[in-house]
C-alpha atoms as a PDB file:
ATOM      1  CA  UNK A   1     119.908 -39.572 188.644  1.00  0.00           C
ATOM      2  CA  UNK A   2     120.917 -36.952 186.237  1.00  0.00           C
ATOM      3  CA  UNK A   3     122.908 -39.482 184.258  1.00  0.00           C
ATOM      4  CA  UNK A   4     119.693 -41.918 183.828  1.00  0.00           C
ATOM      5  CA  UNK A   5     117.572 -39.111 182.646  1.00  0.00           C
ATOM      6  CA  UNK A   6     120.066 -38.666 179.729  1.00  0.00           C
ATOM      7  CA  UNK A   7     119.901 -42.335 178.550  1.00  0.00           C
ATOM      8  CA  UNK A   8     116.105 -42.420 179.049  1.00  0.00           C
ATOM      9  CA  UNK A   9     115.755 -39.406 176.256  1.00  0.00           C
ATOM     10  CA  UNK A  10     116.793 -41.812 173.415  1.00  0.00           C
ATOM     11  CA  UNK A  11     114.397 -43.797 174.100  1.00  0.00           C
ATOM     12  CA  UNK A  12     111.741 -41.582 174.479  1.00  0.00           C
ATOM     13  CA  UNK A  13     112.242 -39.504 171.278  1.00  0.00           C
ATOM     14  CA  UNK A  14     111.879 -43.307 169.491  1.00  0.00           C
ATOM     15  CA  UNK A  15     108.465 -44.456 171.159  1.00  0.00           C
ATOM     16  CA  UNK A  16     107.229 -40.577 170.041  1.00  0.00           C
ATOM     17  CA  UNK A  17     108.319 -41.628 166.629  1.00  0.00           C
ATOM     18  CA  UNK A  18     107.159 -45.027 166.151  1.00  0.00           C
ATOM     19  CA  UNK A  19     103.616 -44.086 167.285  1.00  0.00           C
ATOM     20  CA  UNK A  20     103.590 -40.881 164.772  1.00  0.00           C
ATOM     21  CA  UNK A  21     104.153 -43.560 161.913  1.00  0.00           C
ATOM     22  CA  UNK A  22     101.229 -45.680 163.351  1.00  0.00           C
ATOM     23  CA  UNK A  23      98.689 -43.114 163.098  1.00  0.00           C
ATOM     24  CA  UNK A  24     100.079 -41.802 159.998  1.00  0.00           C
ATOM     25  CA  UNK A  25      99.893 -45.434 158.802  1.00  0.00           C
ATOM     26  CA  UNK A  26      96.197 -45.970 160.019  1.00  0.00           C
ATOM     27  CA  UNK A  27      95.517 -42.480 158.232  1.00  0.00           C
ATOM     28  CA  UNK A  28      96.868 -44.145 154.979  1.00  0.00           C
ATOM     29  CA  UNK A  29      95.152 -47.302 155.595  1.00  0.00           C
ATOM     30  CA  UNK A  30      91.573 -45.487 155.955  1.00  0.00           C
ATOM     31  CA  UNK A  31      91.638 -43.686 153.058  1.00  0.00           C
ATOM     32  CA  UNK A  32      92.616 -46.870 151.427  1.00  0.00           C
ATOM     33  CA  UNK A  33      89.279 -48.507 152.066  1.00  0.00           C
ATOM     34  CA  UNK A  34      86.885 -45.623 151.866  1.00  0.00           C
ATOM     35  CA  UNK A  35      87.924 -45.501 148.043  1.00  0.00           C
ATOM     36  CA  UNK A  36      87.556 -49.469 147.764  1.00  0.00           C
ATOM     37  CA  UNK A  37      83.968 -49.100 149.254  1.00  0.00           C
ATOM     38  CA  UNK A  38      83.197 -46.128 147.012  1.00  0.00           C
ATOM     39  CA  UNK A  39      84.356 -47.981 143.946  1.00  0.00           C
ATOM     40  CA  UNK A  40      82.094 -51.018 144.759  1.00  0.00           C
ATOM     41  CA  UNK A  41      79.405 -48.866 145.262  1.00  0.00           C
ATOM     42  CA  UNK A  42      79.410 -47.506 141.852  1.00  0.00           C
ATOM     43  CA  UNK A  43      79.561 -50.732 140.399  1.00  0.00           C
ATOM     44  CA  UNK A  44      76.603 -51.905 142.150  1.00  0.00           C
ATOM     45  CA  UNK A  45      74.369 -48.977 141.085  1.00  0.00           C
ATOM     46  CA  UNK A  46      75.671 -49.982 137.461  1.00  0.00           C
ATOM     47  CA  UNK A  47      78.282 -46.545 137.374  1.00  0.00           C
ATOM     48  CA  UNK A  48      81.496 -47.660 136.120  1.00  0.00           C
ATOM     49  CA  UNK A  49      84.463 -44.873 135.142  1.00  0.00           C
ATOM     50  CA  UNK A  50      84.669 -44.560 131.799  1.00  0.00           C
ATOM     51  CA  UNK A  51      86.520 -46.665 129.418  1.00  0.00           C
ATOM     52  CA  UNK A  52      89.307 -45.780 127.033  1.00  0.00           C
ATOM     53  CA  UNK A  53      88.632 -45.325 123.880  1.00  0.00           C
ATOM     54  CA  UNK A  54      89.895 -48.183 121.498  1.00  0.00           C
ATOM     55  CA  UNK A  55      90.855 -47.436 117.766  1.00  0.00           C
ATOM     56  CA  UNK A  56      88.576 -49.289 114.851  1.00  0.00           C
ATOM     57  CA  UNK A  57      89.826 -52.515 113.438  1.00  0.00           C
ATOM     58  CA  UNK A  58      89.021 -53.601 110.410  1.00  0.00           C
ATOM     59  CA  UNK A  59      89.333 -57.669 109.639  1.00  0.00           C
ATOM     60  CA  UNK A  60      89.761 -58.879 105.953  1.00  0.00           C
ATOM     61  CA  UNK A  61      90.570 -62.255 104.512  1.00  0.00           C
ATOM     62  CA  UNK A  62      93.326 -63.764 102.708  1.00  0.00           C
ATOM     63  CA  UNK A  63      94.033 -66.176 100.130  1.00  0.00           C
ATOM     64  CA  UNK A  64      95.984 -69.323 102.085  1.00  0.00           C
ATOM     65  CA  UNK A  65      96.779 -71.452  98.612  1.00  0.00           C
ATOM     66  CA  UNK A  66      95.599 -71.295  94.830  1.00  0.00           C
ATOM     67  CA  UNK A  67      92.113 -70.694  93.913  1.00  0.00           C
ATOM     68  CA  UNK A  68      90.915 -71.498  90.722  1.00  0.00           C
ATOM     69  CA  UNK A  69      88.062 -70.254  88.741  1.00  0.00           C
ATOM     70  CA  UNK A  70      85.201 -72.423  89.382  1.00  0.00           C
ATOM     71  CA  UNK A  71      86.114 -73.358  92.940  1.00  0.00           C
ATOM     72  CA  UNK A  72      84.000 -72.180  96.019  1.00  0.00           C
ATOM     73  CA  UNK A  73      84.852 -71.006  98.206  1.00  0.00           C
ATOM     74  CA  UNK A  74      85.941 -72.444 102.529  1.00  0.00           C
ATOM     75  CA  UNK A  75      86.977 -70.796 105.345  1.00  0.00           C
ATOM     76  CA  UNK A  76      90.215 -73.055 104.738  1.00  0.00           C
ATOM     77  CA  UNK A  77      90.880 -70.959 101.983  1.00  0.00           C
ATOM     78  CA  UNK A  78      91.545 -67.879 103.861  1.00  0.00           C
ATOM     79  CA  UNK A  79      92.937 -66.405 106.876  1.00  0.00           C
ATOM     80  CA  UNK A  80      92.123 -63.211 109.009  1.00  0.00           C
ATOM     81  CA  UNK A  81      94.199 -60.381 108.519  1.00  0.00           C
ATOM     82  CA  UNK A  82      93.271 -56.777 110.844  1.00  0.00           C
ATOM     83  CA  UNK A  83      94.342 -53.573 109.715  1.00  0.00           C
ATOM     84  CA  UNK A  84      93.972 -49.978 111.262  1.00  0.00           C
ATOM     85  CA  UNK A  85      92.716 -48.322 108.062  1.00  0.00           C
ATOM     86  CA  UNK A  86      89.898 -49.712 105.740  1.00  0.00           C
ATOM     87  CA  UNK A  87      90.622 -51.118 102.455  1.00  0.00           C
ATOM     88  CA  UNK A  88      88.704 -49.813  99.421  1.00  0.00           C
ATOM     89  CA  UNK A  89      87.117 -53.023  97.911  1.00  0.00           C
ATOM     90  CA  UNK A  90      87.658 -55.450 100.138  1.00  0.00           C
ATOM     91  CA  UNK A  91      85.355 -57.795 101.786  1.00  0.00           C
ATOM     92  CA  UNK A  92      85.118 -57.913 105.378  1.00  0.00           C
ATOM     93  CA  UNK A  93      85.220 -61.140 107.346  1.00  0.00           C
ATOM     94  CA  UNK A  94      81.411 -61.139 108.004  1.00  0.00           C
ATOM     95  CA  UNK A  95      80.462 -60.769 104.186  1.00  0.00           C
ATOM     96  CA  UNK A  96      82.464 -63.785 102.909  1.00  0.00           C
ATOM     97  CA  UNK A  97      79.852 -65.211 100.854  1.00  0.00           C
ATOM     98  CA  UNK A  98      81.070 -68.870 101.884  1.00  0.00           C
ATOM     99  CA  UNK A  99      79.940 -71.669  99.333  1.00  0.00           C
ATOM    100  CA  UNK A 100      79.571 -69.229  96.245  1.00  0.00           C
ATOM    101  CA  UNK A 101      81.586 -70.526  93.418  1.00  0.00           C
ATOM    102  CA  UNK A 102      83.996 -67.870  91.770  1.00  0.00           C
ATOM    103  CA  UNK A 103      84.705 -67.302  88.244  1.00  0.00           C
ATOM    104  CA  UNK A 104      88.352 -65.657  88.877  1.00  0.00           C
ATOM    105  CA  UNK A 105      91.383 -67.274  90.559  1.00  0.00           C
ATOM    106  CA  UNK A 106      93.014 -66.201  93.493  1.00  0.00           C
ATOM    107  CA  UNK A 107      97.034 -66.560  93.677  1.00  0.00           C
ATOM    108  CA  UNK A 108      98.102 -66.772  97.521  1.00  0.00           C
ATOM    109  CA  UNK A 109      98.464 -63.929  99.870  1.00  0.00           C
ATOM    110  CA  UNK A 110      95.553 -62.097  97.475  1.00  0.00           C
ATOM    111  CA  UNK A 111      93.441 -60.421  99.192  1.00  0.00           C
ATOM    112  CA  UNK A 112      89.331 -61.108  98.744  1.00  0.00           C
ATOM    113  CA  UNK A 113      87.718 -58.188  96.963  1.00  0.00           C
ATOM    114  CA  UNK A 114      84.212 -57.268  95.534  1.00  0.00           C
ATOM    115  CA  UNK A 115      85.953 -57.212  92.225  1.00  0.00           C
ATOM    116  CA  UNK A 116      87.107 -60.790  91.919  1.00  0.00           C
ATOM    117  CA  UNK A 117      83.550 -61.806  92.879  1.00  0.00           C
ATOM    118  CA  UNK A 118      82.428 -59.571  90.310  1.00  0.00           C
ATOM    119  CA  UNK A 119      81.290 -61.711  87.145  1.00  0.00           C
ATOM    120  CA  UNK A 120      83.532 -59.831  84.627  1.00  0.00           C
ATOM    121  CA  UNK A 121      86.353 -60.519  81.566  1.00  0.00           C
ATOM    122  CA  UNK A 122      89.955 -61.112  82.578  1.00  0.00           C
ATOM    123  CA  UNK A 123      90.745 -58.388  80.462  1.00  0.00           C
ATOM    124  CA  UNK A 124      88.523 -55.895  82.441  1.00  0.00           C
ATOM    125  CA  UNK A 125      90.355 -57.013  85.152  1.00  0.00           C
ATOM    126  CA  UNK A 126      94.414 -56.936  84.048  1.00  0.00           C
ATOM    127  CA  UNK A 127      94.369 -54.017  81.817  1.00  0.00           C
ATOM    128  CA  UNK A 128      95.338 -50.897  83.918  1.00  0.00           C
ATOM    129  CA  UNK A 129      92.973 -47.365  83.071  1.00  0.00           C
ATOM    130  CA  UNK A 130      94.178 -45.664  79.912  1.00  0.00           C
ATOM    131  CA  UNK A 131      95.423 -48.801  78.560  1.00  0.00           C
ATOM    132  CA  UNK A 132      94.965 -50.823  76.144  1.00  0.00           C
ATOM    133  CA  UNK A 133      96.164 -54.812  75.788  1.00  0.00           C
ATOM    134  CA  UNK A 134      97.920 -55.456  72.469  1.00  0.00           C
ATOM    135  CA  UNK A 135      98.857 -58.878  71.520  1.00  0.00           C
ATOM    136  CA  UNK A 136     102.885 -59.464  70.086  1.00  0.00           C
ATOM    137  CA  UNK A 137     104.165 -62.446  67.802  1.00  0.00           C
ATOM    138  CA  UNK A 138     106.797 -63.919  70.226  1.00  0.00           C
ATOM    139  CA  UNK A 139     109.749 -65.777  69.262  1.00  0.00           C
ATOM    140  CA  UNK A 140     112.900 -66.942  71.588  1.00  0.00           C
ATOM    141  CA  UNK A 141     114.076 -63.526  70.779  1.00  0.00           C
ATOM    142  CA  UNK A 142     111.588 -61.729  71.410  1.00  0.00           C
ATOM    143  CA  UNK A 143     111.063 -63.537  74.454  1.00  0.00           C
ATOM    144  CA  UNK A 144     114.611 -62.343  76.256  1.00  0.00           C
ATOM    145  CA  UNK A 145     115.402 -66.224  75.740  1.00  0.00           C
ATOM    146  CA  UNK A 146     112.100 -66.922  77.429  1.00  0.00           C
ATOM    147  CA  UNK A 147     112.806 -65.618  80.921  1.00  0.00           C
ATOM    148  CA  UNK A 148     109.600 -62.933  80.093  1.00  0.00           C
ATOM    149  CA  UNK A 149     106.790 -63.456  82.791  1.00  0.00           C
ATOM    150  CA  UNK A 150     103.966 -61.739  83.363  1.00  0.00           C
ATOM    151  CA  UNK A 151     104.676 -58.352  85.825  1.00  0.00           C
ATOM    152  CA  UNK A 152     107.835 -57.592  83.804  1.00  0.00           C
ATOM    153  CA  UNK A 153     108.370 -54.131  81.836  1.00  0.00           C
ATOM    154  CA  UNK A 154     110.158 -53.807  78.454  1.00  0.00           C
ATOM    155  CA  UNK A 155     111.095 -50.965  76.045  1.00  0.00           C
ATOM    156  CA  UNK A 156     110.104 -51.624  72.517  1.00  0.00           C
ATOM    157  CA  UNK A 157     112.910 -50.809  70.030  1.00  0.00           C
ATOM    158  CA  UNK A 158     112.064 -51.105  66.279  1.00  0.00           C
ATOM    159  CA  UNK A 159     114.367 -51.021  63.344  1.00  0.00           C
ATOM    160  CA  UNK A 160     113.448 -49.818  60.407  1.00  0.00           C
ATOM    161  CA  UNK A 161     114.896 -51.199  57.000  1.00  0.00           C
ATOM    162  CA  UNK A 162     115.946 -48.131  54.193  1.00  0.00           C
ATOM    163  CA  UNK A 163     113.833 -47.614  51.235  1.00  0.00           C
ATOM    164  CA  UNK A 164     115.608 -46.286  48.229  1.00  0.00           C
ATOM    165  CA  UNK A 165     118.227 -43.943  48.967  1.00  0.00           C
ATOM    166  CA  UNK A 166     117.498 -43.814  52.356  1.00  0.00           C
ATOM    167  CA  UNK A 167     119.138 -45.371  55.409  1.00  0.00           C
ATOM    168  CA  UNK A 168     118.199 -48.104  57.992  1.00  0.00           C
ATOM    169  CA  UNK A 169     117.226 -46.556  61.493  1.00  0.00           C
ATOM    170  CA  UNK A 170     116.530 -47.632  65.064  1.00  0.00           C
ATOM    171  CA  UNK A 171     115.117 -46.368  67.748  1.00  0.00           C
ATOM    172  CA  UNK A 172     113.112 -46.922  70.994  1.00  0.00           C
ATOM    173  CA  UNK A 173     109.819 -46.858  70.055  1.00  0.00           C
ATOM    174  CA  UNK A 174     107.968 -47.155  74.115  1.00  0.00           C
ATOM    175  CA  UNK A 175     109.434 -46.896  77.460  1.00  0.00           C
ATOM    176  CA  UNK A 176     108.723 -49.732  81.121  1.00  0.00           C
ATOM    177  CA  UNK A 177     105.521 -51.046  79.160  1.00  0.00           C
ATOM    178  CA  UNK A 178     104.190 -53.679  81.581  1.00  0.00           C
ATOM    179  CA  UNK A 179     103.644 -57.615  80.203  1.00  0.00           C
ATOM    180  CA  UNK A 180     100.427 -58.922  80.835  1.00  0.00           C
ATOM    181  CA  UNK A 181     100.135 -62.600  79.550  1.00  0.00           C
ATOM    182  CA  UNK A 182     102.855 -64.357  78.211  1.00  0.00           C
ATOM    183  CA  UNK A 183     101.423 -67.596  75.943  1.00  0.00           C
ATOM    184  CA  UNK A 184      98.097 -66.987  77.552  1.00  0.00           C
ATOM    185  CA  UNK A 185      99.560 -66.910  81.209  1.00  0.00           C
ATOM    186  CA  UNK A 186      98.477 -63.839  82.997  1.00  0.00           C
ATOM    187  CA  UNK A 187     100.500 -65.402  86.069  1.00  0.00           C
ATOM    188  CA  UNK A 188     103.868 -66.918  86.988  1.00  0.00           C
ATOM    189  CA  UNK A 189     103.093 -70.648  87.244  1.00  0.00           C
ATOM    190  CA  UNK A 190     100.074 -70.752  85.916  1.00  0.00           C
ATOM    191  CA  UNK A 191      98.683 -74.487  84.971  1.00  0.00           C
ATOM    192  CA  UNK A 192      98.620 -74.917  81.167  1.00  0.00           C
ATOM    193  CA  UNK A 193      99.614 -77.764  79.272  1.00  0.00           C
ATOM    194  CA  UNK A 194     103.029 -77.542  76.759  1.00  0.00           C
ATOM    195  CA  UNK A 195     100.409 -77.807  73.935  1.00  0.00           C
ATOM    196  CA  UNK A 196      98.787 -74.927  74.811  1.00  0.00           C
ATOM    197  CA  UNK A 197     101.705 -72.706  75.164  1.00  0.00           C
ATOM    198  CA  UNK A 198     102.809 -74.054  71.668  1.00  0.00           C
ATOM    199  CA  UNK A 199      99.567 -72.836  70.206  1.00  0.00           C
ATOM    200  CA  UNK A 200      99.482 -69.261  71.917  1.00  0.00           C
ATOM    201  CA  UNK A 201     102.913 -67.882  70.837  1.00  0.00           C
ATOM    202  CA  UNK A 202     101.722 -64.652  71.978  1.00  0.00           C
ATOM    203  CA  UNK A 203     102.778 -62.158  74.244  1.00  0.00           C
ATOM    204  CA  UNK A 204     100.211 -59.160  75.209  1.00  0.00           C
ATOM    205  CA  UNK A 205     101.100 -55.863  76.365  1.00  0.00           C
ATOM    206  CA  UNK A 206      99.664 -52.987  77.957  1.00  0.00           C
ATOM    207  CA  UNK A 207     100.099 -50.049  76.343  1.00  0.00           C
ATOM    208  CA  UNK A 208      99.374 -46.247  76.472  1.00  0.00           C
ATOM    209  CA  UNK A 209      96.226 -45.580  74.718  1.00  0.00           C
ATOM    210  CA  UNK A 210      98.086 -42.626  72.815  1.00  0.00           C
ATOM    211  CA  UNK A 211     100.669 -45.096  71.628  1.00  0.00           C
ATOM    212  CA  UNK A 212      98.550 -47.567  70.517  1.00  0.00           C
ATOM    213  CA  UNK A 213      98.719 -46.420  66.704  1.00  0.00           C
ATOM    214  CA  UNK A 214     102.462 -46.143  66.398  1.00  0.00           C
ATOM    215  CA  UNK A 215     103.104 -49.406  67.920  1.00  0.00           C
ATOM    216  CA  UNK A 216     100.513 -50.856  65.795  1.00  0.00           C
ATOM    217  CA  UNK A 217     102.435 -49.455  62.625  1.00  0.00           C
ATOM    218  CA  UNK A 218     105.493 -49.996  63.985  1.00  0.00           C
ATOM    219  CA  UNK A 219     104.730 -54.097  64.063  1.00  0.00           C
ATOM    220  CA  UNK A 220     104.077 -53.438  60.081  1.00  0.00           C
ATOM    221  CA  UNK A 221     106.701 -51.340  58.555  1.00  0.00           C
ATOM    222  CA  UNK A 222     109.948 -52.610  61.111  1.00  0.00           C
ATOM    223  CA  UNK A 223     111.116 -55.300  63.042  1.00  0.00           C
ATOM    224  CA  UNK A 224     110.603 -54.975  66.558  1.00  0.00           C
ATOM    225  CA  UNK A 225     112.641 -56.050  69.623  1.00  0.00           C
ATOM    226  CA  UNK A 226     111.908 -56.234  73.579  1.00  0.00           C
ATOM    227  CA  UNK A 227     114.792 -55.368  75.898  1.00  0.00           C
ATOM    228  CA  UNK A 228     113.665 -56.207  79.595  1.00  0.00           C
ATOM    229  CA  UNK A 229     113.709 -53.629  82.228  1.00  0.00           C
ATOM    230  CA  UNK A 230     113.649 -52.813  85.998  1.00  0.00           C
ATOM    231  CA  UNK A 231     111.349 -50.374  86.721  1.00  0.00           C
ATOM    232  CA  UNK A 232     112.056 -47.963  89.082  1.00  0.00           C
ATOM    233  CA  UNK A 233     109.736 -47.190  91.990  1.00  0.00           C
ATOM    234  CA  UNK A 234     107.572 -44.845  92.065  1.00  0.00           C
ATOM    235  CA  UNK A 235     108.527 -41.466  93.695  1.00  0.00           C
ATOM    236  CA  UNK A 236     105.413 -39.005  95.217  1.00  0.00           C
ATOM    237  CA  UNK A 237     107.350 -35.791  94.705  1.00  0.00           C
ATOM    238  CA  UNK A 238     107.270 -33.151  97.146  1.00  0.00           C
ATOM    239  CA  UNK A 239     104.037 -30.736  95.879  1.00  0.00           C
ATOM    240  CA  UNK A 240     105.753 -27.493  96.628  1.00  0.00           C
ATOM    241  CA  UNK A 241     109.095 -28.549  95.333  1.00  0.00           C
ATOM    242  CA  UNK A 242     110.400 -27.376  91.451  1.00  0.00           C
ATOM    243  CA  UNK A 243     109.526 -29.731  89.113  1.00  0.00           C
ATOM    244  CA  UNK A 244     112.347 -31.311  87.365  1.00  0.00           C
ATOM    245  CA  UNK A 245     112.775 -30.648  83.523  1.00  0.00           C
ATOM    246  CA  UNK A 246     111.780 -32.950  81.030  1.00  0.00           C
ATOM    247  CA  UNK A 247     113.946 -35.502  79.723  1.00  0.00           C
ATOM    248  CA  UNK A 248     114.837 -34.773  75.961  1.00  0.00           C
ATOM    249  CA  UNK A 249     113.515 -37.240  73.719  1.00  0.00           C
ATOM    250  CA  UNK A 250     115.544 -39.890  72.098  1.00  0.00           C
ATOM    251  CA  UNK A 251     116.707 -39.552  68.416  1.00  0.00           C
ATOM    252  CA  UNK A 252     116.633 -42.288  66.206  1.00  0.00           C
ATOM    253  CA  UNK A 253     120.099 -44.182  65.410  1.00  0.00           C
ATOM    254  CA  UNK A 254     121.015 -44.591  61.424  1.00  0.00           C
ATOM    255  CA  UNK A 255     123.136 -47.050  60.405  1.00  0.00           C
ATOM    256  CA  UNK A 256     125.669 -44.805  59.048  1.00  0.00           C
ATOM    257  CA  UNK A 257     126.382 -43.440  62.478  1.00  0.00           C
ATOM    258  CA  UNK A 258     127.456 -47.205  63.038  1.00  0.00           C
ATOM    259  CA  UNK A 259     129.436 -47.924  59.893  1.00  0.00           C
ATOM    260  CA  UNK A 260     133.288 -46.400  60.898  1.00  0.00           C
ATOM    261  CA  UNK A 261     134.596 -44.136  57.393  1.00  0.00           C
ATOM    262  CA  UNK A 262     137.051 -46.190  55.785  1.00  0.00           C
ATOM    263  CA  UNK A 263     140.381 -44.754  55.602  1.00  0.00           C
ATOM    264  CA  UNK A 264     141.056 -42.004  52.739  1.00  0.00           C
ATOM    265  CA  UNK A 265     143.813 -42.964  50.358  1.00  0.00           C
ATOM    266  CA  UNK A 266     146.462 -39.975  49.521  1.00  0.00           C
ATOM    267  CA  UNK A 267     145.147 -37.748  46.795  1.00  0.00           C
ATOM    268  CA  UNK A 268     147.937 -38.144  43.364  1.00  0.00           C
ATOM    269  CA  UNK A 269     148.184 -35.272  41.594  1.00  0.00           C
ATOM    270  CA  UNK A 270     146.172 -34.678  38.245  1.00  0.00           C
ATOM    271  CA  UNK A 271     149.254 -33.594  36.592  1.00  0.00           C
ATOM    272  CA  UNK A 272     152.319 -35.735  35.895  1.00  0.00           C
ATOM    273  CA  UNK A 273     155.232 -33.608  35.870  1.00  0.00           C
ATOM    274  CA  UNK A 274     157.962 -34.675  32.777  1.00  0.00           C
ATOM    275  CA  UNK A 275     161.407 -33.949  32.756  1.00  0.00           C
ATOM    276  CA  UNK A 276     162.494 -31.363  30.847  1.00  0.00           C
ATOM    277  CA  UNK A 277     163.716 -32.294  26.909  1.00  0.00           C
ATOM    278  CA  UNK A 278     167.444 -32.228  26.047  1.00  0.00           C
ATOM    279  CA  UNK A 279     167.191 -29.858  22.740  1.00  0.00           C
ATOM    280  CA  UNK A 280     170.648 -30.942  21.386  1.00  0.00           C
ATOM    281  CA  UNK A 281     169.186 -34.590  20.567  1.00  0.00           C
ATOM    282  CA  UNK A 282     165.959 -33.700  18.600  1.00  0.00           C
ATOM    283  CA  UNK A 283     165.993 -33.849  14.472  1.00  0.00           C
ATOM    284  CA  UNK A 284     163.232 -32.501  12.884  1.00  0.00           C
ATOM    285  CA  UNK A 285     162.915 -34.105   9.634  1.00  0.00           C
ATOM    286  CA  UNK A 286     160.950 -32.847   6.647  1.00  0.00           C
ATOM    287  CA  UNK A 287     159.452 -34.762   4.085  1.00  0.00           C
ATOM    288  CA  UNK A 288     157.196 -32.518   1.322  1.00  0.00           C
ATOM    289  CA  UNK A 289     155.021 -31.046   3.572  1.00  0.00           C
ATOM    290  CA  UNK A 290     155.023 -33.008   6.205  1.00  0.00           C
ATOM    291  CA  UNK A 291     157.696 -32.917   9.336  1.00  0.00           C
ATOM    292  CA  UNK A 292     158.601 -35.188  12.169  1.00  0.00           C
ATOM    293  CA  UNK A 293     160.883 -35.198  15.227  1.00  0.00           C
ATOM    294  CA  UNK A 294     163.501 -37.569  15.457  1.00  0.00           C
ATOM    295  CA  UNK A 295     165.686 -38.103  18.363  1.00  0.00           C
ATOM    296  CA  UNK A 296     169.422 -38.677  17.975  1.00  0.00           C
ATOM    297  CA  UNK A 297     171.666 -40.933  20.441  1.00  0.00           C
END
């Protein structure tokens, strides 16, 4: 009897423990429920929780191919871009002004802005602020053997011929001056016909509106060449950091720091030095008054 009571305790501590998970189970299950009826409850009476807040997007068009002045514009043109952050100038997708006809052409990948619908000169448009567009004669020289494209920077070098007794000098006259138009192009690729590139020999620069005059008399008094450049990016310094010093400015070159000295003969002396006269051979002969040396053998 004993014996069965100790294999019926087993047993009994399992039953205890599978009904304590039931009710703890049906606990669960209750609480369950009342928080799915509360939840449709508040939906009914129109409360909902509150949603999270979603960050601003801002939707822009796009250039998809070549648009020429002249051309209106179709949504085919363009494609929808979002950004985070607004853009100064640019149009948003519900102010396209579809079917308006444009008088300023649109490479691909530009982006639609108030300014290109703006009814303004190309030069307003590709000269930077504090610039100002000077046209150049351009040769195949001139031209870095015509690989010069619009976007490009070059430093300006002119050579000046000497005037009387002065000498020939060179130096670099500007510094990463950015090419606007090259025969009238303002873009790579641009559609113009051979004849009008032969006719517009031209290249057109924008330059500093302090330099202006010395370029100006610069293309008068010397001979000017274009070197091509890569600019460097530009670096946003640290505000609180040291400023670094000034470069020193470039001096000018003279020919005569090119020319090497030619060699320097020996110096002779002014003074021939004669060997020293044998007094036993020398006759002086006198004739009235008159006398001359005469050497003997």
């Amino acid at each position: 009897m004993k014996s069965r009571f100790v294999y019926f305790i087993p047993s009994l501590l399992m039953a205890a423990l599978a009904i304590a998970l039931a009710l703890f189970g049906l606990m669960k299950y209750d609480a369950a429920e009342e928080a799915q009826k509360a939840l449709s409850t508040g939906s009914e009476s129109g409360t909902t929780a509150p949603e999270a807040e979603q960050a601003p997007v801002y939707r822009y068009v796009v250039a998809v191919h070549p648009i020429e002045a002249g051309d209106t514009l179709s949504a085919e043109s363009f494609i929808e871009i979002e950004t985070a952050s607004p853009i100064e100038g640019a149009i948003a997708v519900a102010d396209v002004p579809y079917d308006l006809t444009i008088e300023t052409a649109l490479e691909p990948g530009e982006l639609l802005t108030a300014q290109t619908l703006e009814k303004q000169s190309l030069i307003r448009q590709i000269v930077p602020d504090g610039h100002t567009a000077i046209a150049l004669e351009m040769s195949g020289v001139a031209s870095i053997g015509g690989l010069l494209k619009p976007g490009d920077f070059v430093d300006v070098v002119a050579s000046f011929k000497g005037r009387a007794d002065g000498e020939s000098s060179s130096k670099t006259l500007l510094k990463s001056i950015e090419v606007l138009a090259v025969q009238g192009e303002t873009t790579v690729g641009s559609a113009s016909s051979d004849d009008e590139r032969r006719r517009n020999s031209t290249m057109v620069l924008a330059v500093p509106e302090e330099e202006v005059r010395a370029l100006v008399l610069a293309s008068r008094e010397a001979q000017l060449n274009f070197t091509a450049v890569k600019r460097s990016p530009v670096v946003i310094a640290d505000p609180e950091a040291e400023k670094p010093e000034a470069a020193e400015e470039e001096t000018a070159i003279f020919l005569s720091d090119l020319i090497p000295e030619a060699p320097r003969a020996p110096q002779r002396s002014a003074t021939v030095e004669r060997p020293p006269e044998d007094p036993g051979r020398k006759v002086q002969v006198f004739e009235g008054s008159e006398a001359r040396n005469v050497y003997v053998q």
